[in-house]
N, C-alpha and C. Protein backbone atom coordinates (compact mmCIF):
# COMPACT_ATOMS: atom_id res chain seq x y z
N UNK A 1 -75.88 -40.87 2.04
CA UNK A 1 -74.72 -41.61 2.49
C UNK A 1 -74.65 -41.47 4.00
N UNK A 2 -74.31 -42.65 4.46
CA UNK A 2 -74.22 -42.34 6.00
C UNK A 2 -72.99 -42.99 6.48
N UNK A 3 -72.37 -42.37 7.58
CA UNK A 3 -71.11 -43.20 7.99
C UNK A 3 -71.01 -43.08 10.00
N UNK A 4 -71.11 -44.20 10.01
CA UNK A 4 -71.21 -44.08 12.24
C UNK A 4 -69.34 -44.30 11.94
N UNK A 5 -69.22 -43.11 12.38
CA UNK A 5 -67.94 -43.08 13.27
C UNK A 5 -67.55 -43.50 14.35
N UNK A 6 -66.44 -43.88 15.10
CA UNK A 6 -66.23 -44.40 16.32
C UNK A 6 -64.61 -44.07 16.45
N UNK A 7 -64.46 -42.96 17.47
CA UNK A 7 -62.96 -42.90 17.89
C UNK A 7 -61.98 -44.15 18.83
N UNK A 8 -61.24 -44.65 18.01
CA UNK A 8 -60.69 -45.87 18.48
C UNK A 8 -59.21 -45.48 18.86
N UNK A 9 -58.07 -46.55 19.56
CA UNK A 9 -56.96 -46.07 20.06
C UNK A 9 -56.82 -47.37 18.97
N UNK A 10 -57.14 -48.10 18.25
CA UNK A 10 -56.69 -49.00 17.34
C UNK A 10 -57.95 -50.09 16.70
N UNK A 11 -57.41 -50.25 15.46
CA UNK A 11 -58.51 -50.84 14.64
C UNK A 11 -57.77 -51.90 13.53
N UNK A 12 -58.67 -52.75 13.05
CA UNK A 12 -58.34 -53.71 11.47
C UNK A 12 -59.28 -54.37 11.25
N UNK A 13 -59.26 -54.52 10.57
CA UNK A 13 -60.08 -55.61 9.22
C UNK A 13 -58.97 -56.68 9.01
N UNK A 14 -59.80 -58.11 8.83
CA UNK A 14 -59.21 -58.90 7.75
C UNK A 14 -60.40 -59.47 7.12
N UNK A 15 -59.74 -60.55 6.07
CA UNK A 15 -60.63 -60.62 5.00
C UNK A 15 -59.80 -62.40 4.99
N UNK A 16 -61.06 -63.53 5.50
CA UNK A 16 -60.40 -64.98 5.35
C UNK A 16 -59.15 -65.08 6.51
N UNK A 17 -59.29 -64.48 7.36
CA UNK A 17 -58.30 -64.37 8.42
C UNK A 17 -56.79 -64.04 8.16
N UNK A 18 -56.84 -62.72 6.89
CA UNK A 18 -56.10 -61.76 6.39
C UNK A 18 -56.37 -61.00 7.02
N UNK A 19 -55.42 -60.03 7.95
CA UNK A 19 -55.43 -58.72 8.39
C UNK A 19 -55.30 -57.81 6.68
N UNK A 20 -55.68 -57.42 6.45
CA UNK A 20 -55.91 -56.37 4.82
C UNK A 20 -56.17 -54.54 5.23
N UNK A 21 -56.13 -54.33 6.88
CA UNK A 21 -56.01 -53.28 6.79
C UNK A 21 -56.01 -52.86 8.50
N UNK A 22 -55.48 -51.85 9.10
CA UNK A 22 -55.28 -51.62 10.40
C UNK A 22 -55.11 -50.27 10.51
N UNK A 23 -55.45 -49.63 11.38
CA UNK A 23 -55.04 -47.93 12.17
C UNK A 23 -55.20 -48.02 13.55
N UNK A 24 -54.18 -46.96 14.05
CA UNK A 24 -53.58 -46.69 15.28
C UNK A 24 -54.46 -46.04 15.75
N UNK A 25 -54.43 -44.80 16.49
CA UNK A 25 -55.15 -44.16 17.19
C UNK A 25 -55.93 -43.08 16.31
N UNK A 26 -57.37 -43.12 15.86
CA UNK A 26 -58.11 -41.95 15.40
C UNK A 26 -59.44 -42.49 15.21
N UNK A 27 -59.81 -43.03 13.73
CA UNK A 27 -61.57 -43.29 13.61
C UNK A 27 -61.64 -44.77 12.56
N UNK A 28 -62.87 -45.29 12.95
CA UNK A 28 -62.97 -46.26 12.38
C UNK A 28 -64.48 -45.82 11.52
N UNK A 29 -64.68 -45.85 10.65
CA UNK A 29 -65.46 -45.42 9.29
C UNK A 29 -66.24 -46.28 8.54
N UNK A 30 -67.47 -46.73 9.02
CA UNK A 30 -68.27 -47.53 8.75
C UNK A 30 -69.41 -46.75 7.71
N UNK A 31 -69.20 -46.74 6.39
CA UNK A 31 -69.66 -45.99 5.52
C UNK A 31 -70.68 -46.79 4.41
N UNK A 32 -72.04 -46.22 4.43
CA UNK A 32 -72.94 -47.17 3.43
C UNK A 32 -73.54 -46.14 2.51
N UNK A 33 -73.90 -46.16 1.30
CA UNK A 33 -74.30 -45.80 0.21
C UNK A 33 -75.59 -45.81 -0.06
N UNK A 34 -76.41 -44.82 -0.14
CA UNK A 34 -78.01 -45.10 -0.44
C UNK A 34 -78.62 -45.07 -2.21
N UNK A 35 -79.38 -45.68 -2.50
CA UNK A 35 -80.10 -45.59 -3.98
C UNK A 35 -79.25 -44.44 -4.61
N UNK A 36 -79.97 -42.77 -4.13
CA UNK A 36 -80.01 -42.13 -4.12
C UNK A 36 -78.88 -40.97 -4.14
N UNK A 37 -77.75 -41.16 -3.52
CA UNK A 37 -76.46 -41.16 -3.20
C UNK A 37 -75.73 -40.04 -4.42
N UNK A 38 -75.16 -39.24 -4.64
CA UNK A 38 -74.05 -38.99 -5.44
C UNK A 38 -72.68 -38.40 -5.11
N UNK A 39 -71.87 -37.71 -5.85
CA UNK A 39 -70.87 -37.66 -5.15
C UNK A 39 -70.80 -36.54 -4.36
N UNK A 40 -71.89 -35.63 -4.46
CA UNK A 40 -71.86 -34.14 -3.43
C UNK A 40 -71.91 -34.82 -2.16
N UNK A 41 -72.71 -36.47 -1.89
CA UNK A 41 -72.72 -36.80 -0.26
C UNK A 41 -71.70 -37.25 -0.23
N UNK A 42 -70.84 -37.92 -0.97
CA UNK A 42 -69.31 -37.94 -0.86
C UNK A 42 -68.47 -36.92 0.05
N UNK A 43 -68.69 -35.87 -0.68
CA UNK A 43 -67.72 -34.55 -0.10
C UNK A 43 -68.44 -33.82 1.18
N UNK A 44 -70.09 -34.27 0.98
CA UNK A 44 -70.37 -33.66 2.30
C UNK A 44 -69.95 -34.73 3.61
N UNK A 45 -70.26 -35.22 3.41
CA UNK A 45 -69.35 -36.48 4.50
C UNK A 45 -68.02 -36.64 4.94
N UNK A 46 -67.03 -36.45 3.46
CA UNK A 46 -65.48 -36.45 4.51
C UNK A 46 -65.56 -35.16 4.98
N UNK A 47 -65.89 -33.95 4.09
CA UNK A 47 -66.01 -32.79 5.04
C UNK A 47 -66.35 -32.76 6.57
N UNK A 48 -67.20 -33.46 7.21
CA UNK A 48 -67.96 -33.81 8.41
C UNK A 48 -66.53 -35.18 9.24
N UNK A 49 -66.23 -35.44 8.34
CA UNK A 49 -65.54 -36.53 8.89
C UNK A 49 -64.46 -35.59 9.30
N UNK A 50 -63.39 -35.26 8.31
CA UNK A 50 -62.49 -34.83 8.54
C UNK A 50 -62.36 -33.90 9.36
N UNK A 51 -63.13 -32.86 9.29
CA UNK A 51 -63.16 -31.61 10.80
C UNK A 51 -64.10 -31.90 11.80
N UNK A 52 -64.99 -32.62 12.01
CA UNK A 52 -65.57 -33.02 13.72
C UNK A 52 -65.10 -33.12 14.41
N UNK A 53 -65.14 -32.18 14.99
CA UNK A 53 -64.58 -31.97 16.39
C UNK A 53 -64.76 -33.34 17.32
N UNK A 54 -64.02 -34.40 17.43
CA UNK A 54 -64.31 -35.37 18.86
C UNK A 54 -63.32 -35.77 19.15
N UNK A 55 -62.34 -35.08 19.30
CA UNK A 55 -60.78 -35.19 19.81
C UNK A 55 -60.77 -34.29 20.84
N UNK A 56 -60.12 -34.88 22.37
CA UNK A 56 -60.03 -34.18 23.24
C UNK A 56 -58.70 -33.19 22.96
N UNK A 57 -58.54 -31.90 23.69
CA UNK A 57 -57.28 -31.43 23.95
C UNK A 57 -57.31 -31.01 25.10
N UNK A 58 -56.47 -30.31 26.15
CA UNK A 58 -56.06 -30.40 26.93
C UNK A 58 -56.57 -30.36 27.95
N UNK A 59 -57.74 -29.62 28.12
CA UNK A 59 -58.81 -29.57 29.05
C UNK A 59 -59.94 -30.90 28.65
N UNK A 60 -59.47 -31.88 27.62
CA UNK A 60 -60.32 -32.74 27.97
C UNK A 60 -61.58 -32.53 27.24
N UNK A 61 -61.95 -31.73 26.37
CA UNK A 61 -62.90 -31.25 25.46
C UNK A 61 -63.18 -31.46 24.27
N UNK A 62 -64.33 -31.51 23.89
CA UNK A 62 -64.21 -32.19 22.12
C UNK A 62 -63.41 -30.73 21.11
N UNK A 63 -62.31 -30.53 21.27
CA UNK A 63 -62.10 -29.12 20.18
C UNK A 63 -60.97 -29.60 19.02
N UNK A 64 -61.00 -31.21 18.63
CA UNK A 64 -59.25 -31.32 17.81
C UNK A 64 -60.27 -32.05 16.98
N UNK A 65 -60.09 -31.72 15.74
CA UNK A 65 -60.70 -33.02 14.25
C UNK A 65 -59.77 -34.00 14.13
N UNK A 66 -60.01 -34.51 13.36
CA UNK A 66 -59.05 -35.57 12.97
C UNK A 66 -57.75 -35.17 12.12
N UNK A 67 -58.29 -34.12 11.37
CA UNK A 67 -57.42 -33.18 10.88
C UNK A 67 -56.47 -32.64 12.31
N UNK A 68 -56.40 -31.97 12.71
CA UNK A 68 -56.17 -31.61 13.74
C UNK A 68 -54.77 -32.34 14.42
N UNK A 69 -55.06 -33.68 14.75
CA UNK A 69 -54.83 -35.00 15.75
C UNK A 69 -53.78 -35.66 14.78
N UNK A 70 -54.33 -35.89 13.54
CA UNK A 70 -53.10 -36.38 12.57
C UNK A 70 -54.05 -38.14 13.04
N UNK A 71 -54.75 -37.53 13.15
CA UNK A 71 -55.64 -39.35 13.27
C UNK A 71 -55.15 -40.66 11.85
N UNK A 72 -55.36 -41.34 12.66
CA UNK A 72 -55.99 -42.61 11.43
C UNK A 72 -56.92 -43.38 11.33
N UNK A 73 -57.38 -43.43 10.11
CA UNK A 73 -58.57 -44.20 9.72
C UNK A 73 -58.62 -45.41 9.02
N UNK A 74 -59.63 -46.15 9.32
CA UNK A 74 -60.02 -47.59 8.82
C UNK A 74 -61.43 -47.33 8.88
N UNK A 75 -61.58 -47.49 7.12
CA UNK A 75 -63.19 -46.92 6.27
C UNK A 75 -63.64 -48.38 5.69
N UNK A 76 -64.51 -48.74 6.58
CA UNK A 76 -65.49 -50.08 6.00
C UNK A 76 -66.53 -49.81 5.39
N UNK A 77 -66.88 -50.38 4.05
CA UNK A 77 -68.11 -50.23 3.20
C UNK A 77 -69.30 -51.01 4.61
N UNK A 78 -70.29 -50.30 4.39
CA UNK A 78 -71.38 -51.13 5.44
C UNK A 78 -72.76 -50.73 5.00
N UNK A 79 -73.18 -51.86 3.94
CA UNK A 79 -74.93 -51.01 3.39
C UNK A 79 -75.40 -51.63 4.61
N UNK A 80 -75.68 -52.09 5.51
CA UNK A 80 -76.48 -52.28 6.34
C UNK A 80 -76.88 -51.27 7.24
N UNK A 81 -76.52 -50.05 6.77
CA UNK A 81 -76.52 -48.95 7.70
C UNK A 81 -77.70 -48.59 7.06
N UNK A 82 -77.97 -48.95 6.05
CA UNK A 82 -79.42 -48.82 5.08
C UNK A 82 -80.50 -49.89 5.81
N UNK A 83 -80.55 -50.74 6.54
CA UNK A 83 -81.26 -51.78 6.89
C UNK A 83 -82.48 -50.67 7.77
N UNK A 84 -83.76 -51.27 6.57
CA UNK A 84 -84.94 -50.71 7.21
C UNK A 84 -85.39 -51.70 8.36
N UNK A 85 -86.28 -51.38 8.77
CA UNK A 85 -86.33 -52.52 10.10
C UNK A 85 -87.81 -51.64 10.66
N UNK A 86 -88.38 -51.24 10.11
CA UNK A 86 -90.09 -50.81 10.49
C UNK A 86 -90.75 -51.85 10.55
N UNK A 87 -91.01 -53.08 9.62
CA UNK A 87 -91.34 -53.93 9.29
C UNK A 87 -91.40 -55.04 9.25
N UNK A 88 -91.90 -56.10 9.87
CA UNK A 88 -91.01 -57.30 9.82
C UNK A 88 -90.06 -57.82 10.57
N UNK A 89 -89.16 -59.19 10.40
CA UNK A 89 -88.04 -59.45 11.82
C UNK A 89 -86.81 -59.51 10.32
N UNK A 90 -87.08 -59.14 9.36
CA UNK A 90 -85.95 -59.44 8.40
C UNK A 90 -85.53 -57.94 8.07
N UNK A 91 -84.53 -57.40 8.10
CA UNK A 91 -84.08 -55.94 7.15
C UNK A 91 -84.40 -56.16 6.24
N UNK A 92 -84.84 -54.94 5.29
CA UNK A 92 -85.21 -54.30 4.54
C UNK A 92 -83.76 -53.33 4.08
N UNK A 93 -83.14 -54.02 2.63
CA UNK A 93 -81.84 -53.40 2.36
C UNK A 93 -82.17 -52.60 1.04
N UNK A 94 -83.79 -52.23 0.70
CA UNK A 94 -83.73 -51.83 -0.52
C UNK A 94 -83.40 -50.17 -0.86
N UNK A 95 -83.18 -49.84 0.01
CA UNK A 95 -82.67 -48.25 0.25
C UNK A 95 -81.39 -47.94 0.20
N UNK A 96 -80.54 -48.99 0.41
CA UNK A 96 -78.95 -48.84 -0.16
C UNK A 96 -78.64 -48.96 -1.28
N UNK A 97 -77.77 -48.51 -1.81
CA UNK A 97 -77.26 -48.75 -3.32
C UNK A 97 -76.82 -49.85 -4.27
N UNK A 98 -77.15 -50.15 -4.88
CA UNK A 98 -76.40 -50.87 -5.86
C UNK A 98 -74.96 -50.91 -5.93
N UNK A 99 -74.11 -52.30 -5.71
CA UNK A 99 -72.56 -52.50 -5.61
C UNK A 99 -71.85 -51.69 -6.43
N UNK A 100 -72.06 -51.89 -7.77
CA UNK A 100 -71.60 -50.75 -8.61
C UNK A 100 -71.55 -49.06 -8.26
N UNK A 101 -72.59 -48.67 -8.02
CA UNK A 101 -72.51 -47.11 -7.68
C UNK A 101 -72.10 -46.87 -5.86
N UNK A 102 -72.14 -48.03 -5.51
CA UNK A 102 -71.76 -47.52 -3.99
C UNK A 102 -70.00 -48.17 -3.86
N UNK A 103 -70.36 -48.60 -4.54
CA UNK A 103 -68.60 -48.46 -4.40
C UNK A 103 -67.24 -47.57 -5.12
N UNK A 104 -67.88 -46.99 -6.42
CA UNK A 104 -67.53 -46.18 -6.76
C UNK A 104 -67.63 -44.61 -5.83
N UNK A 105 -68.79 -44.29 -5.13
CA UNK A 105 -69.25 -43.55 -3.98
C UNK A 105 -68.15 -44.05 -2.89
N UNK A 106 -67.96 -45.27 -2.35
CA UNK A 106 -66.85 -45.49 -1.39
C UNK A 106 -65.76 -44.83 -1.88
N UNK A 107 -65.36 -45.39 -3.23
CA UNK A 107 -63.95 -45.17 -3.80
C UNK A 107 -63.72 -43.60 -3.60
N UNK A 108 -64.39 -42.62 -3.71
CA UNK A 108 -64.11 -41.39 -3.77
C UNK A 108 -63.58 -40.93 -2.60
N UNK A 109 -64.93 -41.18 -1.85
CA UNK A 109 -64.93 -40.72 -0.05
C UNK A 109 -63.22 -40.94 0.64
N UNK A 110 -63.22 -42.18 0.09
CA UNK A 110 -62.11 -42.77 0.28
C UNK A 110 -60.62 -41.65 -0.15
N UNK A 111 -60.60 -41.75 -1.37
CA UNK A 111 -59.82 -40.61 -1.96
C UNK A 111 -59.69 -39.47 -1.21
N UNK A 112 -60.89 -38.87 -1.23
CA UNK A 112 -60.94 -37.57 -0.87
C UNK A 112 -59.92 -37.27 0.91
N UNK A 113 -60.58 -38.10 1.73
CA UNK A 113 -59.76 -38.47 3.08
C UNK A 113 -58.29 -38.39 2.81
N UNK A 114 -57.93 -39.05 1.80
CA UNK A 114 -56.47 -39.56 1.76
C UNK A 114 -56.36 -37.70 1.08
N UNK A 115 -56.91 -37.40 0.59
CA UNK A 115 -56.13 -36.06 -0.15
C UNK A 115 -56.37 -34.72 0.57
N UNK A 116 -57.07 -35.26 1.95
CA UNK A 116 -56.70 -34.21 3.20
C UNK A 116 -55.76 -34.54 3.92
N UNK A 117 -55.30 -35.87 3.20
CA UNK A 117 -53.44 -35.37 4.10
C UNK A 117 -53.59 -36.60 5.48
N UNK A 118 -54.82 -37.54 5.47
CA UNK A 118 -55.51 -38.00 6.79
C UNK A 118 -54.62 -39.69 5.84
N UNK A 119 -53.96 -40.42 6.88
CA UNK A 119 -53.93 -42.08 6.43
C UNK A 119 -55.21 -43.13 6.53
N UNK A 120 -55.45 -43.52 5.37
CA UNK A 120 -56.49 -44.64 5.90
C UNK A 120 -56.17 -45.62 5.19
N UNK A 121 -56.72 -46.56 5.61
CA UNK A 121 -56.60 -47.42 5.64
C UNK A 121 -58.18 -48.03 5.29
N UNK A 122 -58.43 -49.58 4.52
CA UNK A 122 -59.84 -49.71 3.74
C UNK A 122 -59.70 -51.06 3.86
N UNK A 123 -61.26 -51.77 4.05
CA UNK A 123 -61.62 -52.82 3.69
C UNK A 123 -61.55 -53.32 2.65
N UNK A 124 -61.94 -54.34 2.36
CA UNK A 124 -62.37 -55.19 0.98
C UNK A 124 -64.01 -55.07 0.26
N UNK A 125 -64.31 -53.91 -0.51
CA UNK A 125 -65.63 -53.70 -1.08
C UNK A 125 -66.33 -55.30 -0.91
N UNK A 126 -67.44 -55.20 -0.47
CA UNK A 126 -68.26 -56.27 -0.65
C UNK A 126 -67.76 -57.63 -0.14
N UNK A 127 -66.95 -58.46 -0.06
CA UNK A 127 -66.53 -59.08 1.06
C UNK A 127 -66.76 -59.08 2.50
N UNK A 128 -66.81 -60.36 2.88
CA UNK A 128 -67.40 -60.76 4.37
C UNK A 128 -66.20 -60.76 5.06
N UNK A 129 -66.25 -59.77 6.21
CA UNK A 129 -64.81 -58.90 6.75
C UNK A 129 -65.18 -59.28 8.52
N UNK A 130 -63.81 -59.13 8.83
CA UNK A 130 -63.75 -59.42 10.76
C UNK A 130 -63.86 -58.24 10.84
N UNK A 131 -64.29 -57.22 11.54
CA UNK A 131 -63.34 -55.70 11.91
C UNK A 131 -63.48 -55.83 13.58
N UNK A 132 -61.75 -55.55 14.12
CA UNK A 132 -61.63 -55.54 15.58
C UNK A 132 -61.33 -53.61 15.65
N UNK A 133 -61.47 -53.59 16.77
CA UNK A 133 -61.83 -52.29 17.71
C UNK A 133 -62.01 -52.21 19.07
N UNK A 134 -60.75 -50.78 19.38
CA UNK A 134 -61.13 -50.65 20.22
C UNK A 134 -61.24 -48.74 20.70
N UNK A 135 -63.16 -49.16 20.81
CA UNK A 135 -63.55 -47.83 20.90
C UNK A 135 -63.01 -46.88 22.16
N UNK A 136 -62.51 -45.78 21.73
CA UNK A 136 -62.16 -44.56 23.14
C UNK A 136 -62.86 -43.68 23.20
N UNK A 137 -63.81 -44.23 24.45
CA UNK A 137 -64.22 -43.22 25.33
C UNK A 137 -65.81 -43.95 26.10
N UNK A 138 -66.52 -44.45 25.28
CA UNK A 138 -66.66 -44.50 23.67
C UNK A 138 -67.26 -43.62 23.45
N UNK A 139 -67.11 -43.47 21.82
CA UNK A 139 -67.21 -42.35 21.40
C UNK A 139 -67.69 -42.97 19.91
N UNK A 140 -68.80 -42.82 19.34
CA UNK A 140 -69.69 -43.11 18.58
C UNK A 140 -70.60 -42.11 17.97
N UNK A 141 -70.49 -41.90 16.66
CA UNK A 141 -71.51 -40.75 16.17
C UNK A 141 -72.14 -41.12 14.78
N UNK A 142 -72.92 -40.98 13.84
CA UNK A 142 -74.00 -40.93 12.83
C UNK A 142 -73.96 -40.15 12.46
N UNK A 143 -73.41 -40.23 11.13
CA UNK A 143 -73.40 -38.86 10.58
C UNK A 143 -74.10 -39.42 8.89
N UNK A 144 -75.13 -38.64 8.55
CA UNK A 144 -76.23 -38.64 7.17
C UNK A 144 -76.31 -37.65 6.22
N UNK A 145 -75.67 -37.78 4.76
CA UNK A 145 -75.49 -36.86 4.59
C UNK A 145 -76.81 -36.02 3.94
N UNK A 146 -78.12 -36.02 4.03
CA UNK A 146 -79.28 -36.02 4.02
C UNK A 146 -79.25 -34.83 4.90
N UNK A 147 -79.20 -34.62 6.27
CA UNK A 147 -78.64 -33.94 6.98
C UNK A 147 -78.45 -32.66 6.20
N UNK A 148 -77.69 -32.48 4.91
CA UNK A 148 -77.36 -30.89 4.87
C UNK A 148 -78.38 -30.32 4.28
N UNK A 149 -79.88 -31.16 4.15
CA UNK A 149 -80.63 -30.77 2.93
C UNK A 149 -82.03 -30.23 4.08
N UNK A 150 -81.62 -30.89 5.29
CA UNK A 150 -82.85 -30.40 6.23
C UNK A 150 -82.82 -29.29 6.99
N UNK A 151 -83.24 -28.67 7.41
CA UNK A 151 -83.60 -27.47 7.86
C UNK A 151 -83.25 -27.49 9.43
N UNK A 152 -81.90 -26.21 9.72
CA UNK A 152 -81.38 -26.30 10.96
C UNK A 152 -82.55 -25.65 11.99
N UNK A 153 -82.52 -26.77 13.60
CA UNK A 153 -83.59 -25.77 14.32
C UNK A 153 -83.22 -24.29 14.76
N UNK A 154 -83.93 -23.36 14.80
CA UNK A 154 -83.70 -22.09 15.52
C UNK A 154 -84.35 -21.70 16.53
């Protein structure tokens, strides 16, 4: 599972030129689902989401999570974060999940956020969505949850 974060001072989605979802100042959550996927990358992910440090405090430093900040979020499904691209001028989407299991995988992630106490706010699964933003700082990160299975350098 992978999700690029981006600290925004405000964010939304609409859906058919429906606003269907908006947040104020915290993260915007562009989250895609791989084949492979279950729900441990679920929990390893909001875990990562929810305490990353990329909130300044007073000296101006990354030391506040979102937890922390009392942030808000707006979590977009995005398999294109799966788009292989070694190959060819066309992506390669066969490494993301199936609608069924990645959205049930959204649905959780989703949950789980909301039951750290964090507001979010959500797209429309699978639907062709606007999302406006505006990134602070900017501030952009990749986070895979593949990642906890590889070996830290020393």
């Amino acid at each position: 599972m992978r999700a690029l974060i981006q600290r925004v001072t405000r964010a939304s989605v609409s859906v058919d030129g429906v606003e269907i979802g908006a947040a104020g100042a915290g993260l915007t959550v562009m989250l895609g689902v791989a084949r492979d996927d279950g729900e441990e990358d679920s929990h390893y992910l909001v875990e990562r989401i929810a305490n990353l440090r990329i909130f300044s405090d007073e000296q101006n430093r990354f030391n506040r999570s979102a937890l922390d900040v009392g942030a808000e979020l707006l979590v977009i499904s995005q398999f294109t974060l799966y788009a292989g691209t070694r190959k060819g001028r066309r992506p390669d989407f066969s490494q993301a999940a199936e609608p069924q299991g990645a959205e049930r995988l959204y649905d959780l992630a989703v949950d789980l956020l909301r039951q750290r106490g964090l507001r979010v706010e959500t797209g429309r699964f699978g639907e062709h969505m606007l999302v406006s933003l505006e990134n602070d700082g900017p501030v952009t990160i990749m986070l895979d949850s593949a990642d906890r299975l590889r070996p830290r350098r020393g």
